[in-house]
Structure formats: C-alpha cells, structure tokens
C-alpha atoms as a PDB file:
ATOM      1  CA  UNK A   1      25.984 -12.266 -26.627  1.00  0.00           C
ATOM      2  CA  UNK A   2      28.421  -9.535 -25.881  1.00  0.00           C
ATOM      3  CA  UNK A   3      31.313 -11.739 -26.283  1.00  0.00           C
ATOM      4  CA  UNK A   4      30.109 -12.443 -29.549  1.00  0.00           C
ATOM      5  CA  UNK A   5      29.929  -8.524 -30.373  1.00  0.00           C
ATOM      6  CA  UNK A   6      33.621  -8.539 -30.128  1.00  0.00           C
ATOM      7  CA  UNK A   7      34.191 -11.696 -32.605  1.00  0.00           C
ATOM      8  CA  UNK A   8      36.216 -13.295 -29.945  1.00  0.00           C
ATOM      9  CA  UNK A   9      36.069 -17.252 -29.865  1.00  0.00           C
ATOM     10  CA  UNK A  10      34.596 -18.807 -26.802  1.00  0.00           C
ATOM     11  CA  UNK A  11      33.877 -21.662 -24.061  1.00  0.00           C
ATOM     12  CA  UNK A  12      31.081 -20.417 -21.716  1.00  0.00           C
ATOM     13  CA  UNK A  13      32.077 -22.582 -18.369  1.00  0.00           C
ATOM     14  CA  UNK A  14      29.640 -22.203 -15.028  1.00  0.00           C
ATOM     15  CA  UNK A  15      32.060 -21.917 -12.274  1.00  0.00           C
ATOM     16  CA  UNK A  16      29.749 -23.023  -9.680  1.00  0.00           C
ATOM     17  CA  UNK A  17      30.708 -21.824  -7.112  1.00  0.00           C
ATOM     18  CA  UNK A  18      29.023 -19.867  -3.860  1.00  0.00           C
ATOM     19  CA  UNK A  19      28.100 -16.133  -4.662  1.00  0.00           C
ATOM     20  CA  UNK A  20      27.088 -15.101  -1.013  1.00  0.00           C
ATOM     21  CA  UNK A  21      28.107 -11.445  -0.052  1.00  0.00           C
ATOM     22  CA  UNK A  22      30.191 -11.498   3.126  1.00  0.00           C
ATOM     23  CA  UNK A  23      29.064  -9.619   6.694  1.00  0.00           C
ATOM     24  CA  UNK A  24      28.423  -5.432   5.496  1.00  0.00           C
ATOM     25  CA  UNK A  25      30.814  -6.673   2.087  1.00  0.00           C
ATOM     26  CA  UNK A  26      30.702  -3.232   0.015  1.00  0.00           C
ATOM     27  CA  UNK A  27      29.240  -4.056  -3.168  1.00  0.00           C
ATOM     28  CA  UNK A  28      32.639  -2.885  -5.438  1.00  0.00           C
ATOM     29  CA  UNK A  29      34.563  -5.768  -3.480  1.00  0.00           C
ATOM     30  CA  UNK A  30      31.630  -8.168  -3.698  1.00  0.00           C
ATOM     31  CA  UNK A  31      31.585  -8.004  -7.496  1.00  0.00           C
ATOM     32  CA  UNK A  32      35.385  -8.202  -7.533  1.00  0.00           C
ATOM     33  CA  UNK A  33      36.138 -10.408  -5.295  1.00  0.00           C
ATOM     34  CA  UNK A  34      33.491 -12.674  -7.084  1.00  0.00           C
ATOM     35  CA  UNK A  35      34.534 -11.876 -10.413  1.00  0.00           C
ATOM     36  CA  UNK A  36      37.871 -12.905  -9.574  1.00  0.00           C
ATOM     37  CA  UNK A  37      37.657 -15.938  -7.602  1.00  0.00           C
ATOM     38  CA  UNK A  38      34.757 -17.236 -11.093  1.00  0.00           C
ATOM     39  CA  UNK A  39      38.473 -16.177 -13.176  1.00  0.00           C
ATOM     40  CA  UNK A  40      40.344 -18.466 -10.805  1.00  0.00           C
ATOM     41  CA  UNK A  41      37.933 -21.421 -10.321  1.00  0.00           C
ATOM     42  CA  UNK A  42      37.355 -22.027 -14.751  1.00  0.00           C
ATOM     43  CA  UNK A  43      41.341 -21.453 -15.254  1.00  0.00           C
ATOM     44  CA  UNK A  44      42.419 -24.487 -12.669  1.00  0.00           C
ATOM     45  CA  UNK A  45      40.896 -26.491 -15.411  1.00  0.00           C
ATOM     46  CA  UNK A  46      41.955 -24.102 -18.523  1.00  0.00           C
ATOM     47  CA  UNK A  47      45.693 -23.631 -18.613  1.00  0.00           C
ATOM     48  CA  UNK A  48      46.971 -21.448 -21.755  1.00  0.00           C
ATOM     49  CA  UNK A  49      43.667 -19.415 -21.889  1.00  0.00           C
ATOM     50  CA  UNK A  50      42.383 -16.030 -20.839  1.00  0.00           C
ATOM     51  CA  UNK A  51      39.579 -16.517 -18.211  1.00  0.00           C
ATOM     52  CA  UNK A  52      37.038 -14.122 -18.052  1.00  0.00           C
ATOM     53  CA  UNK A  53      35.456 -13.683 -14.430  1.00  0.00           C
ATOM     54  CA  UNK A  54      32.695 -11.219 -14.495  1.00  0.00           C
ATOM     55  CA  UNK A  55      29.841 -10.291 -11.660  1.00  0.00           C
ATOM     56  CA  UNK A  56      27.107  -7.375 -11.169  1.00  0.00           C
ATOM     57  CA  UNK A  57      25.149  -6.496  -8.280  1.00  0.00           C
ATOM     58  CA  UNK A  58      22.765  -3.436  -7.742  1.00  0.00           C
ATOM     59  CA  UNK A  59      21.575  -1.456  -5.430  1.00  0.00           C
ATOM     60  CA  UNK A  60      18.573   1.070  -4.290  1.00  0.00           C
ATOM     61  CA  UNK A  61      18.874   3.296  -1.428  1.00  0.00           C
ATOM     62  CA  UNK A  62      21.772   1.423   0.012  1.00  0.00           C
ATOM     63  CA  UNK A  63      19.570  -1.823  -0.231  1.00  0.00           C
ATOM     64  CA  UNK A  64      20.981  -5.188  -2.687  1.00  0.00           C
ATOM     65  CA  UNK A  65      18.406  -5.940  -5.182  1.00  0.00           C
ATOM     66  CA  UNK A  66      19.159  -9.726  -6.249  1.00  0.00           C
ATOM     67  CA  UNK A  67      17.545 -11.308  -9.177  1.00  0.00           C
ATOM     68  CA  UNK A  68      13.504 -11.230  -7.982  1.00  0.00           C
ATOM     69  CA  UNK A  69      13.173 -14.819  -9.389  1.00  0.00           C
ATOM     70  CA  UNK A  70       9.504 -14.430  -9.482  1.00  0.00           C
ATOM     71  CA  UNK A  71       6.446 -12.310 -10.730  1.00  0.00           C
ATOM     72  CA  UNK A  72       5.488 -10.644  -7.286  1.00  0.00           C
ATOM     73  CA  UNK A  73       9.052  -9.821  -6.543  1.00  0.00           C
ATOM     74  CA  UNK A  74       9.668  -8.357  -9.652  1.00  0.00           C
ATOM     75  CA  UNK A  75       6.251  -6.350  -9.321  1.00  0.00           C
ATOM     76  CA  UNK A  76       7.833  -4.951  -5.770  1.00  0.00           C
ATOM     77  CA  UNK A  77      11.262  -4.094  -7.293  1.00  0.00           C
ATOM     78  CA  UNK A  78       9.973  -1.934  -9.978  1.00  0.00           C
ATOM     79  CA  UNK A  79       7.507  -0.259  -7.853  1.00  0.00           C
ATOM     80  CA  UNK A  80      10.443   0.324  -5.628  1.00  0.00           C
ATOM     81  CA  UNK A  81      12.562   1.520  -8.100  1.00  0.00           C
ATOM     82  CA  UNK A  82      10.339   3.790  -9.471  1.00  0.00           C
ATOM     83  CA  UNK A  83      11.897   7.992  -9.638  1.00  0.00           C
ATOM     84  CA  UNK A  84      14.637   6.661  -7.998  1.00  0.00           C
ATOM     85  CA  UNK A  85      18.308   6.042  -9.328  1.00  0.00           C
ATOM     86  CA  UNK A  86      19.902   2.260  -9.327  1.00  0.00           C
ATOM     87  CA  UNK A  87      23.094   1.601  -9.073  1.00  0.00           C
ATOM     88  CA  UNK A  88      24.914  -1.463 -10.828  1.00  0.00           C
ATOM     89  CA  UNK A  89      28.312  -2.503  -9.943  1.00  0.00           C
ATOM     90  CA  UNK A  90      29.951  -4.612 -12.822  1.00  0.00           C
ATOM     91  CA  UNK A  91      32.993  -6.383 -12.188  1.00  0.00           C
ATOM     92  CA  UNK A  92      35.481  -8.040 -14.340  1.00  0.00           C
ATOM     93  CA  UNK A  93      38.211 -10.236 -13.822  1.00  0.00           C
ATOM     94  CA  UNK A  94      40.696 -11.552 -16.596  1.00  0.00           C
ATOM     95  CA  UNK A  95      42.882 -14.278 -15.925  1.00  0.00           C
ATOM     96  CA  UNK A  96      45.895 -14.873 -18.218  1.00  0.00           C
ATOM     97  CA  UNK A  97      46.797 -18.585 -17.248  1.00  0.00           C
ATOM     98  CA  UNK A  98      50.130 -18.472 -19.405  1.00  0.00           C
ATOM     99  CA  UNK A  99      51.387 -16.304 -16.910  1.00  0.00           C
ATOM    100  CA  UNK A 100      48.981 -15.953 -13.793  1.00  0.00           C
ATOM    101  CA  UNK A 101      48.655 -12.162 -14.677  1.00  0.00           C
ATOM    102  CA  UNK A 102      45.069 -10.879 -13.171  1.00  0.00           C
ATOM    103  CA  UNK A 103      43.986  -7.704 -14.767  1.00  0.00           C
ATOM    104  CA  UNK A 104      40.509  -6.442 -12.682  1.00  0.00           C
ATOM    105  CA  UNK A 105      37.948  -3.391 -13.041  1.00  0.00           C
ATOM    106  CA  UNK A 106      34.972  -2.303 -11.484  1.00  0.00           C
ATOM    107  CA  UNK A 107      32.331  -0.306 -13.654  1.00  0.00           C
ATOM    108  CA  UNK A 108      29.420   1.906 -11.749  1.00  0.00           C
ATOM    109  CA  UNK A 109      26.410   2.016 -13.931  1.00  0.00           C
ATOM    110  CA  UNK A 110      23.596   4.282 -12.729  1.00  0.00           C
ATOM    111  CA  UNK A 111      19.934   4.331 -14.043  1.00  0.00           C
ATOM    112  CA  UNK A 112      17.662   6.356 -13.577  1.00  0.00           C
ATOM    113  CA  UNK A 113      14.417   4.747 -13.653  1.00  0.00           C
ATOM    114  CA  UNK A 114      10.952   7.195 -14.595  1.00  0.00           C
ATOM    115  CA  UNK A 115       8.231   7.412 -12.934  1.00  0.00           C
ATOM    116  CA  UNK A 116       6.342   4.304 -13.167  1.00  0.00           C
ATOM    117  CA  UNK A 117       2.705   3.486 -13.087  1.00  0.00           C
ATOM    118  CA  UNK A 118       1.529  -0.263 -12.144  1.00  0.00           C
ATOM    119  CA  UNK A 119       0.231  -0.963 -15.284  1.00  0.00           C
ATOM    120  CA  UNK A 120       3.239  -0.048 -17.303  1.00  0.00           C
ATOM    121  CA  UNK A 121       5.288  -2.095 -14.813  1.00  0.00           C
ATOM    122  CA  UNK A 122       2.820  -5.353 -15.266  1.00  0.00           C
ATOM    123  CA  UNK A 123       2.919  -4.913 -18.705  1.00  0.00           C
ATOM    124  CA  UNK A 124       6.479  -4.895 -18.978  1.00  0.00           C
ATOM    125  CA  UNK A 125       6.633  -8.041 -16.680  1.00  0.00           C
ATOM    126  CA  UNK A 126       4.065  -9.537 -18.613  1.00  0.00           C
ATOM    127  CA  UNK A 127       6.137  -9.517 -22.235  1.00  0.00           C
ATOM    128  CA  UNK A 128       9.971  -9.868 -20.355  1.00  0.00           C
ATOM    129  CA  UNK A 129       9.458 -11.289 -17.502  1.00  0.00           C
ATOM    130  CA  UNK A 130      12.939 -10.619 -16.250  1.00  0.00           C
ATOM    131  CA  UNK A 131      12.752 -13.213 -12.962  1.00  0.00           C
ATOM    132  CA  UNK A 132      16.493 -14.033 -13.556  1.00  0.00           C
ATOM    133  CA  UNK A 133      17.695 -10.312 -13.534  1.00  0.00           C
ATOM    134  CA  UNK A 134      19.364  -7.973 -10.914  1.00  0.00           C
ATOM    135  CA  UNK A 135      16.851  -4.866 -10.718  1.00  0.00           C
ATOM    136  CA  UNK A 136      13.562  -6.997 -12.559  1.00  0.00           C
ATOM    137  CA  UNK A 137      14.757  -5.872 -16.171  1.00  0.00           C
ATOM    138  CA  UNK A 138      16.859  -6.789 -19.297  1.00  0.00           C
ATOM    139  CA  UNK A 139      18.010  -3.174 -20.310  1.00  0.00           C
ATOM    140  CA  UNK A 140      18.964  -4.526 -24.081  1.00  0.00           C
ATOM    141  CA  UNK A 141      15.576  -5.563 -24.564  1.00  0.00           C
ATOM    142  CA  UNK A 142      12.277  -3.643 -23.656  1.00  0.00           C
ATOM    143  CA  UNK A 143      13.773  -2.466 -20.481  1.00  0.00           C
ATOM    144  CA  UNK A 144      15.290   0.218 -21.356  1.00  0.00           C
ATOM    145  CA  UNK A 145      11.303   1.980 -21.500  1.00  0.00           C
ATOM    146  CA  UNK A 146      11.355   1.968 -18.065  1.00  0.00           C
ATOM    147  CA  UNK A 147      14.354   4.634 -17.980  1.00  0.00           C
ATOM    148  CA  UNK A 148      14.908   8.014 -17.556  1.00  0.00           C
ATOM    149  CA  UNK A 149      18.414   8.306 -17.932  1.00  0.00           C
ATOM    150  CA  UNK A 150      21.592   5.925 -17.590  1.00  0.00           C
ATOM    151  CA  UNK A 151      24.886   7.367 -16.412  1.00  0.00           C
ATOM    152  CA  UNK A 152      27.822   5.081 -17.424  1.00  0.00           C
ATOM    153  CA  UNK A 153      31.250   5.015 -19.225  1.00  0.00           C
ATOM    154  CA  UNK A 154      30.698   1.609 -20.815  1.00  0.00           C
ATOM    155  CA  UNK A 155      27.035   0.911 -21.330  1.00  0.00           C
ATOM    156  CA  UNK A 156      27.824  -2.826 -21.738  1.00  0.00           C
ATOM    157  CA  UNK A 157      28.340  -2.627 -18.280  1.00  0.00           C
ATOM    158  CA  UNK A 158      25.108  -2.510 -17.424  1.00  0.00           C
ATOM    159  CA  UNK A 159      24.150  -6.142 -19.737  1.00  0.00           C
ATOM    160  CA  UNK A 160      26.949  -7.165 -17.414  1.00  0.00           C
ATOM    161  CA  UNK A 161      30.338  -7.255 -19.093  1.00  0.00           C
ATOM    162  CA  UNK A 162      32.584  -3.952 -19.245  1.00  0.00           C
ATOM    163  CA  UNK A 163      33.213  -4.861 -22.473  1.00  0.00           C
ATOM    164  CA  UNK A 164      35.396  -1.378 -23.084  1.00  0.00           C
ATOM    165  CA  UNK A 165      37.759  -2.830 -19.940  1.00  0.00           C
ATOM    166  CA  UNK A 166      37.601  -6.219 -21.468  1.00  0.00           C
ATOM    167  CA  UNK A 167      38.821  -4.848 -24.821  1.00  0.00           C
ATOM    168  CA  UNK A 168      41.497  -2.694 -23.545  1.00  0.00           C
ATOM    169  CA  UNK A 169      43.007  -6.086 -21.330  1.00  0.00           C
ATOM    170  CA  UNK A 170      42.453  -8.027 -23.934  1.00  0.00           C
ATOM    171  CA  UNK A 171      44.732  -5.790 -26.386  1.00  0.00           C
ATOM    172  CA  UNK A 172      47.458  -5.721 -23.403  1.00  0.00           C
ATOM    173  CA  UNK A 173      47.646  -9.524 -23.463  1.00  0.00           C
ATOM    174  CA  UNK A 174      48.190  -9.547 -27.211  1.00  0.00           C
ATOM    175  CA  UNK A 175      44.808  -9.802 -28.943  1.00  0.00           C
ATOM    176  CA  UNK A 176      44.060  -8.102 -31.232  1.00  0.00           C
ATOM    177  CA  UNK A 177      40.900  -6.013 -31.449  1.00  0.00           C
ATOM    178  CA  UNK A 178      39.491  -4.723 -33.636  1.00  0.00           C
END
C-alpha cells in the first residue's frame, strides 16, 4: 500500500528470515540491523534492483510490545498503553544491487495514546482486530481514535515505511519522483 502511494513498480518478496532481538539489542539497531540484513537476504536473488529492507518495533515504558497475535493480548496492550506515549522505531534499508551501495535510516514515531476506557478498547478490537500489529492497532484505519497526539517527521513511518527517507534515496539512485 504505501509503495503503491509513490507509483513505484514492485515485487513484494518475504525474506524469511529470523527477526529475534539480540541480548539488551537497543531497539534503533534492532530495526536496522533487521532492516538491513531483509535488504541483503531478497537482493542475493535480485541483482540489478533496489531492495527495500524495512522493520518497526515499539516500545512502552522501556518494555517491546510485539504484535499481540491474539484478542486477550491485544485487550492488555491497549489497556497498557492507555495515557501513556509509544514509541515506534521504523527502519529502512535500501539496497542498490548494481553497485552494493546501502543507504539506511531510522525514523522515531511517538504516539500518544488517550485515555482509554475498556469498552472503547473492545470495541475497537472488535471491528480491527489488529492481532498482527506492533502496539494492537492499524493507525491508517480506525486506530488512529485511540490517539491523542502523534509526534513524527514522516507519518508513514508509523504504517511502517519512512516513505519521506525512501523517496529522498530513491531520487539519489536515479529515480525519479515525483
């Protein structure tokens, strides 16, 4: 989807590959180093295209909120996250195979979430359900009702492609945008 905002054409390719955060790993070098190493793994098999390599992890109070991957953890995140400010590090690795050139960025998205009462937060559950998501929401969908604020430079960030950075590397390997 945000690929497609900038017209660009396209393979989507899974990397597969193992996303564990190393031993007290700040979160900035998890998402790079993991953004980077997704980059390397899709252009082994891509030579003469610009990889993309892209991760996001957030945080609460110093604690990593993964993807709740179910209704009860989801319930726990929001109530968790409730008055209190998230942070989501994006990170973004492109690969230019034609001459190994790596260009890399880190975005820091914060949101602050409102107040939230249990209701709103099943009911929001109930019509997203946003099991697959970092933080138990989809901010470009009905999400963003459960903010207060959102502090960013990029707010494409936060979906979970800095597509501003993207652009800007993207124009410095010779594509041209718009």
């Amino acid at each position: 989807m945000l690929l497609e905002r900038l017209g660009l054409p396209f393979t989507a390719v899974a990397p597969g590959m193992d996303e564990t955060p190393r031993f007290r790993e700040p979160l900035t070098e998890l998402v790079a180093r993991l953004s980077r190493a997704k980059a390397e793994a899709v252009a082994a098999q891509h030579p003469g295209a610009l990889v993309i390599g892209s991760d996001q992890a957030a945080e609460r109070d110093g604690e990593i909120l993964g993807k709740p991957g179910g209704h009860p953890e989801a319930m726990a995140q929001l109530e968790k996250a409730s008055g209190k400010y998230v942070k989501f590090h994006t990170g973004l690795c492109l690969l230019d195979t034609r001459d190994g050139k790596r260009r890399e960025h880190v975005d820091l998205t914060r949101v602050m979430f409102r107040r939230l009462r249990l209701e709103e937060i099943e009911r929001y559950l109930q019509a997203e359900k946003p099991y697959d998501c970092a933080g138990s929401f989809k901010s470009e969908g009905l999400g963003i009702s459960l903010f207060e604020a959102i502090e960013s430079n990029d707010p494409s960030a936060l979906v979970g492609l800095p597509l501003i950075a993207l652009a800007h590397f993207l124009r410095e390997c010779g594509y041209p945008l718009p």
